[in-house]
N, C-alpha and C. Protein backbone atom coordinates (compact mmCIF):
# COMPACT_ATOMS: atom_id res chain seq x y z
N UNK A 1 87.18 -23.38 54.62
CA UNK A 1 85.95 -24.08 54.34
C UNK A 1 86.07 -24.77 52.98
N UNK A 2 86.13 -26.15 52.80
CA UNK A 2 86.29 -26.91 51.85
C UNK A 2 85.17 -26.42 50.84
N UNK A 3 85.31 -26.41 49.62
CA UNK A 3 83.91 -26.54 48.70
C UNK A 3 83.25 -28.06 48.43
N UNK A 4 82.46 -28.38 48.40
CA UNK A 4 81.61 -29.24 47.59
C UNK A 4 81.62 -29.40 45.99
N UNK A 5 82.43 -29.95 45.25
CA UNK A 5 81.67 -30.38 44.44
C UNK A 5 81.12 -31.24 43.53
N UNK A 6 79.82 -31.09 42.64
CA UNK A 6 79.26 -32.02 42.17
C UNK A 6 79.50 -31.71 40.47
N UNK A 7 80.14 -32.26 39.97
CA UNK A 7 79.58 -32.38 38.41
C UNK A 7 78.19 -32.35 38.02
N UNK A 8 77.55 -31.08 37.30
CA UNK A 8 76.18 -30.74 36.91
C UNK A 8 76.23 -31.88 35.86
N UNK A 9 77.13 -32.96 35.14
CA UNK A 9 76.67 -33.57 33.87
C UNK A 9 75.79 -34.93 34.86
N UNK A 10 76.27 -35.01 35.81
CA UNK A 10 75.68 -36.15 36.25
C UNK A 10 74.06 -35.85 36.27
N UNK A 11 74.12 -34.82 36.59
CA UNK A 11 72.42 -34.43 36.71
C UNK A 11 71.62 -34.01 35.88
N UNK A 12 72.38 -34.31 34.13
CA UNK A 12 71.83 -33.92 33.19
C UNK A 12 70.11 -34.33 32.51
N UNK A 13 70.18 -35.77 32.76
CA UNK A 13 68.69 -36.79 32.50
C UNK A 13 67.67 -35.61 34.09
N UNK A 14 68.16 -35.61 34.98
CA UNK A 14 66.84 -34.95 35.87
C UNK A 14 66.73 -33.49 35.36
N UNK A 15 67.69 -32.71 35.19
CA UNK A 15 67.68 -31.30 35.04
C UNK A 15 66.86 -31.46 33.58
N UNK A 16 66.74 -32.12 32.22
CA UNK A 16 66.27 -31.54 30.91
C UNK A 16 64.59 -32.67 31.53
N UNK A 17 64.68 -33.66 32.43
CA UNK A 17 63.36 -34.03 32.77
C UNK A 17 62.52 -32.94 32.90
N UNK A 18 63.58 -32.27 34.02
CA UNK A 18 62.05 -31.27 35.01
C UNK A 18 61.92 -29.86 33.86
N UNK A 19 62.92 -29.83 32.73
CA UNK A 19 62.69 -28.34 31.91
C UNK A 19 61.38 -28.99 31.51
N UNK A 20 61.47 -30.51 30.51
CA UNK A 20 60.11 -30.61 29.86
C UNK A 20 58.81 -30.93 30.31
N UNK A 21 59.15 -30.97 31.64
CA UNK A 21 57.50 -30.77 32.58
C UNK A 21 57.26 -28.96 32.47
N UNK A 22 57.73 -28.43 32.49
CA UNK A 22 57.85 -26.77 32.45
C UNK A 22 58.56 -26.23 33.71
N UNK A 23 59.25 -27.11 34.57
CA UNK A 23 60.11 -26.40 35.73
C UNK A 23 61.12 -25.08 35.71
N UNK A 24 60.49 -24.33 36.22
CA UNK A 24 61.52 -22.75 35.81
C UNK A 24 62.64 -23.25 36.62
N UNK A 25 63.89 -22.87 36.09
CA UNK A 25 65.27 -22.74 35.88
C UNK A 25 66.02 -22.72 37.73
N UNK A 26 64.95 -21.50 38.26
CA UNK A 26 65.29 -21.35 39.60
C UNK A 26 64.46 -22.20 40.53
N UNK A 27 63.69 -23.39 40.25
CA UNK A 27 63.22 -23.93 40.86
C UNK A 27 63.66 -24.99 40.92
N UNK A 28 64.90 -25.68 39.66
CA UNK A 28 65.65 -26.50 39.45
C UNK A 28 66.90 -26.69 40.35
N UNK A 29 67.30 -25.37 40.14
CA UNK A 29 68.18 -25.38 40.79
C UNK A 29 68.14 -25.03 42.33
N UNK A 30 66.80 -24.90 43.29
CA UNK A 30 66.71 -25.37 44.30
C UNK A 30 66.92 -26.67 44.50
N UNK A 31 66.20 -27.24 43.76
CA UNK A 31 66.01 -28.66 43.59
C UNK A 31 67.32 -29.48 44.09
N UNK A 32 68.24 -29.17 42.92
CA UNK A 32 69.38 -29.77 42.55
C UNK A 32 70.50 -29.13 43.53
N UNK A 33 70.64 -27.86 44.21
CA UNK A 33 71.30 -27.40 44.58
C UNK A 33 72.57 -26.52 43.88
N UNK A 34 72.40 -26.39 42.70
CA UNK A 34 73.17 -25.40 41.96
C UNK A 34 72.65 -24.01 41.46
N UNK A 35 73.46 -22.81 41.41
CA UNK A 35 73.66 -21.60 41.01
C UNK A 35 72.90 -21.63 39.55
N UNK A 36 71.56 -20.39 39.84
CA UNK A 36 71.29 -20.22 38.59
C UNK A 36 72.51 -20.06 37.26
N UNK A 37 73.23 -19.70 37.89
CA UNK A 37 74.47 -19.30 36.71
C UNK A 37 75.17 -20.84 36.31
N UNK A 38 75.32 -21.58 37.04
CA UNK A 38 76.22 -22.69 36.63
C UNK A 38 74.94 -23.65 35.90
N UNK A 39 73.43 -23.39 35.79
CA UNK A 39 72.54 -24.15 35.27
C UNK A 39 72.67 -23.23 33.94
N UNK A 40 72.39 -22.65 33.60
CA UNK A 40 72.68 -21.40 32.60
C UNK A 40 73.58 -22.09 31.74
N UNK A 41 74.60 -21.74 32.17
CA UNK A 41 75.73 -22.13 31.52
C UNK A 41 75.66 -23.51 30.88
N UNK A 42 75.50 -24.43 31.60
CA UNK A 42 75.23 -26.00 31.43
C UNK A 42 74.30 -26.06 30.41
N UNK A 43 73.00 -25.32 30.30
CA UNK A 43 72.28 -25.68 29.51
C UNK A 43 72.61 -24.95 28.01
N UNK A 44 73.97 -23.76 28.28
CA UNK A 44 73.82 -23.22 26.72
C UNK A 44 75.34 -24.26 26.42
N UNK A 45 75.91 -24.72 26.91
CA UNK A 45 76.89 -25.82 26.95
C UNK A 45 76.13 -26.47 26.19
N UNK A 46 75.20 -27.34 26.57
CA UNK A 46 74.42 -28.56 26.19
C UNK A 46 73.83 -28.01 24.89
N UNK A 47 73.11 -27.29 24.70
CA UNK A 47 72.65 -26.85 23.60
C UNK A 47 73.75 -26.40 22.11
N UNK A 48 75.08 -25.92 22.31
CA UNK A 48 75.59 -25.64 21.51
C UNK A 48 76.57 -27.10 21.08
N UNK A 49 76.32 -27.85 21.89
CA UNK A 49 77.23 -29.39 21.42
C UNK A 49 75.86 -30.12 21.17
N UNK A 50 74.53 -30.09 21.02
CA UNK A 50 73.83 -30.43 20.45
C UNK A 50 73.61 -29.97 18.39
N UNK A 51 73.85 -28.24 18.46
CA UNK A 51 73.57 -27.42 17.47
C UNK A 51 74.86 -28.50 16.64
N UNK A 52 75.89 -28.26 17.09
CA UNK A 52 76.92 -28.61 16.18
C UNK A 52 77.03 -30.55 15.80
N UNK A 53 76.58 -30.88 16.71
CA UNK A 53 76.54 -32.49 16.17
C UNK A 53 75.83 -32.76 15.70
N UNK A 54 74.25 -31.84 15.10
CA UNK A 54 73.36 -31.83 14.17
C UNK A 54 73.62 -31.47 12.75
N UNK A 55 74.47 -30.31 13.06
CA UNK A 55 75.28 -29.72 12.02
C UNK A 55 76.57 -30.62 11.09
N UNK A 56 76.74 -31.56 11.54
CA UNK A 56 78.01 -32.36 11.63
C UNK A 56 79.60 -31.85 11.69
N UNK A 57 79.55 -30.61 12.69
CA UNK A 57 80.21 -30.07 13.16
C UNK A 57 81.22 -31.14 14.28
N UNK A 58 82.46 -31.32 13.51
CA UNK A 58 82.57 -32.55 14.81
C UNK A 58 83.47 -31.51 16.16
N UNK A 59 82.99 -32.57 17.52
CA UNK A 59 83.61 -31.83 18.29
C UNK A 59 84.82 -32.27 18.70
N UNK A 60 85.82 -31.47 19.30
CA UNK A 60 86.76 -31.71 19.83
C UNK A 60 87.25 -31.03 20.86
N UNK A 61 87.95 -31.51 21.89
CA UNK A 61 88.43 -31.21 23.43
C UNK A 61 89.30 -30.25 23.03
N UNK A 62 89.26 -29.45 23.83
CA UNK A 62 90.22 -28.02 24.14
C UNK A 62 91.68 -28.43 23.98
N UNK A 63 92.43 -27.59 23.97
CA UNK A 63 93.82 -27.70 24.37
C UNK A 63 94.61 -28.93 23.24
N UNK A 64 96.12 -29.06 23.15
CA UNK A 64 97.12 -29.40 22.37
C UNK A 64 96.25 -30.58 21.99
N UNK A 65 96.14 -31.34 21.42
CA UNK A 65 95.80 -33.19 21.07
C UNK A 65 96.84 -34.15 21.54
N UNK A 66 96.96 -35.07 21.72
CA UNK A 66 98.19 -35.87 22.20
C UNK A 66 98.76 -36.24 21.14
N UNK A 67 99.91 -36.52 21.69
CA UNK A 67 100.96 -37.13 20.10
C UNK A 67 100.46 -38.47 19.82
N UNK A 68 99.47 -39.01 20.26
CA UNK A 68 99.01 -40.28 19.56
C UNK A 68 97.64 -40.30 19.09
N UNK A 69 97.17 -38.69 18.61
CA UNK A 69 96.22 -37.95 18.13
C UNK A 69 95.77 -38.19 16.27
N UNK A 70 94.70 -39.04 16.07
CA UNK A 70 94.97 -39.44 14.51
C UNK A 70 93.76 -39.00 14.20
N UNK A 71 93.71 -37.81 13.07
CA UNK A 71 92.48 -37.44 12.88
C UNK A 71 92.11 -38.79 11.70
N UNK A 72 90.54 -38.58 11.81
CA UNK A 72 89.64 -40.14 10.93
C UNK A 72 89.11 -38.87 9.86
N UNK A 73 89.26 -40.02 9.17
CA UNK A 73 88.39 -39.34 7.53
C UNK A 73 87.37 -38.58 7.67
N UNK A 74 86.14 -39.19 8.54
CA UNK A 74 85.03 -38.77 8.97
C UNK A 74 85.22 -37.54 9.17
N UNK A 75 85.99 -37.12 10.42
CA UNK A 75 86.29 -35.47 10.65
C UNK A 75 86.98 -34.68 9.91
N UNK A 76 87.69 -35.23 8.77
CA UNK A 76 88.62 -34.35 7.81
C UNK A 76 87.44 -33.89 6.74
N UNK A 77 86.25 -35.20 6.92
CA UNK A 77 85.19 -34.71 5.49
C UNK A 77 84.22 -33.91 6.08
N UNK A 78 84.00 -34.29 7.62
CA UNK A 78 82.96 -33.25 8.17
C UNK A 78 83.23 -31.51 7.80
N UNK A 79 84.44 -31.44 8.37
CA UNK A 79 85.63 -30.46 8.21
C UNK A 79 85.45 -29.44 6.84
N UNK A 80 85.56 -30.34 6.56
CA UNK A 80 85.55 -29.63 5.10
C UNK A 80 84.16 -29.20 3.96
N UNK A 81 82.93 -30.18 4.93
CA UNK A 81 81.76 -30.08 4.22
C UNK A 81 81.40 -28.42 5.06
N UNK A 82 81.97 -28.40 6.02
CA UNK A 82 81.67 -27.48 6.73
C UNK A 82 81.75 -25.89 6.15
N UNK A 83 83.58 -25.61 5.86
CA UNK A 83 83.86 -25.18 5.29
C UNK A 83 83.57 -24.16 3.80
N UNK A 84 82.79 -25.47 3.07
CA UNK A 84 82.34 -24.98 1.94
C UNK A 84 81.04 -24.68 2.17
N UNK A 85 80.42 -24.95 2.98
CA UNK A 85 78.82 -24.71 3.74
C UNK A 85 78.87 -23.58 4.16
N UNK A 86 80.19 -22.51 4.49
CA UNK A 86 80.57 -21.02 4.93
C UNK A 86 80.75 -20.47 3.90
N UNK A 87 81.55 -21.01 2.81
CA UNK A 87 81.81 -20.30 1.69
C UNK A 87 80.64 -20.07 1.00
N UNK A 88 79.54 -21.16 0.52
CA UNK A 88 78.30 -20.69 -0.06
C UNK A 88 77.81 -19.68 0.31
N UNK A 89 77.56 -19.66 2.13
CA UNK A 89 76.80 -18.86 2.54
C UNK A 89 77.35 -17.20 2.49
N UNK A 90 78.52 -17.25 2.49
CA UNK A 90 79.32 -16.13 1.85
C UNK A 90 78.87 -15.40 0.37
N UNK A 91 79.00 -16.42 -0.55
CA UNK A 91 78.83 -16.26 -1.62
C UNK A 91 77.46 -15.32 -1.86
N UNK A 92 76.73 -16.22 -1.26
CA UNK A 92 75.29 -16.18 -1.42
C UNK A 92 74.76 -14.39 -0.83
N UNK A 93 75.71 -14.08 0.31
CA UNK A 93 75.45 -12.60 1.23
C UNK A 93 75.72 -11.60 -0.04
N UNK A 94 77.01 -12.18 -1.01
CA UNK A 94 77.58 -10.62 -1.36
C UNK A 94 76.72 -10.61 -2.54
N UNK A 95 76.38 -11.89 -3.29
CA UNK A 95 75.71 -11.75 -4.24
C UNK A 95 74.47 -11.10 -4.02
N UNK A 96 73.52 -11.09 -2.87
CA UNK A 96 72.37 -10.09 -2.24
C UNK A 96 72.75 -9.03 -2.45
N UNK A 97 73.64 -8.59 -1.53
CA UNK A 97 74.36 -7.00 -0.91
C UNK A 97 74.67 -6.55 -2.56
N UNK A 98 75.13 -7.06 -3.19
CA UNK A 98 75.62 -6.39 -4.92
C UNK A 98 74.25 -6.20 -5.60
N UNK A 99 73.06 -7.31 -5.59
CA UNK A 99 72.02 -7.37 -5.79
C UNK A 99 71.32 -6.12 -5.63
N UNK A 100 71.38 -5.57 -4.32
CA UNK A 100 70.73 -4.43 -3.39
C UNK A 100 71.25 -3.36 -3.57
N UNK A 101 72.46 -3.35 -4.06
CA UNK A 101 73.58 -2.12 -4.44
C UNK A 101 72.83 -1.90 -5.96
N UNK A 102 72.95 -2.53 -6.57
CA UNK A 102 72.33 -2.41 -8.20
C UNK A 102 71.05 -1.77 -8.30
N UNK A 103 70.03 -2.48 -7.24
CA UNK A 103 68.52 -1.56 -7.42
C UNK A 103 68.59 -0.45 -7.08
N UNK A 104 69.75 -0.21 -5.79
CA UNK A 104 69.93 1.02 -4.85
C UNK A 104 69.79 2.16 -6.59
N UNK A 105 71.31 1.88 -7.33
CA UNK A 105 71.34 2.63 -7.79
C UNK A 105 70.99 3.05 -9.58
N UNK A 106 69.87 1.67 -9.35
CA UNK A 106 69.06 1.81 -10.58
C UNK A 106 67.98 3.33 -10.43
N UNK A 107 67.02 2.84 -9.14
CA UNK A 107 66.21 4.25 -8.31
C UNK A 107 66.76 5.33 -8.24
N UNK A 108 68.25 5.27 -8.00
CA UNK A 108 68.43 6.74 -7.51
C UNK A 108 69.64 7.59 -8.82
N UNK A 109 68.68 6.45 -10.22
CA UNK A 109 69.18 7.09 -11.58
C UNK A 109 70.16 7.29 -11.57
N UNK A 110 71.58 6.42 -11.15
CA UNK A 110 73.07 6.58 -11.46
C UNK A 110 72.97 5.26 -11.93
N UNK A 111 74.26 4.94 -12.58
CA UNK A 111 74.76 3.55 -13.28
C UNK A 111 76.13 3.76 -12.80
């Protein structure tokens, strides 16, 4: 028995239509004819290549790059704004956690 199939991106403009009318998930996918699970998926797909191109997280395709693969400035600076956008937030945790360690043991009268 052959499978059917359809690429869910094609059906992306009807599927986020009928979410913002309030269409539950399994009523969509009557609709459309796909597996609550493969709508699922699609939509945390869609959502996490939304999060990151807000973020200026640039994206890129799976697997080796081709040998005629030239990264652009743009993504070497995204790259790197990124980077230091982890390190702050690093910074910023231990300096709390040391913060919280210090009162810990101001209260409990040790130095």
């Amino acid at each position: 028995m052959p499978r059917s199939y359809r690429n869910i991106k094609m059906y992306e403009k009807e599927i986020f239509e009928m979410r913002s009318k309030g269409v539950v998930k399994r009523k969509i996918c009557e609709a459309l004819g796909f597996n609550l699970k493969q709508l699922t998926n699609f939509i945390t797909r869609y959502n996490t290549a939304q999060r990151k191109a807000a973020a200026g997280i640039a994206l890129m395709k799976k697997g080796r790059p081709s040998k005629d693969y030239v990264i652009s400035e743009a993504d070497k600076v995204n790259e790197l704004e990124y980077i230091l956008a982890r390190k702050e937030s690093k910074i910023r945790q231990l300096e709390m956690e040391n913060e919280l360690m210090r009162d810990f043991l101001s209260h409990t009268e040790r130095k």
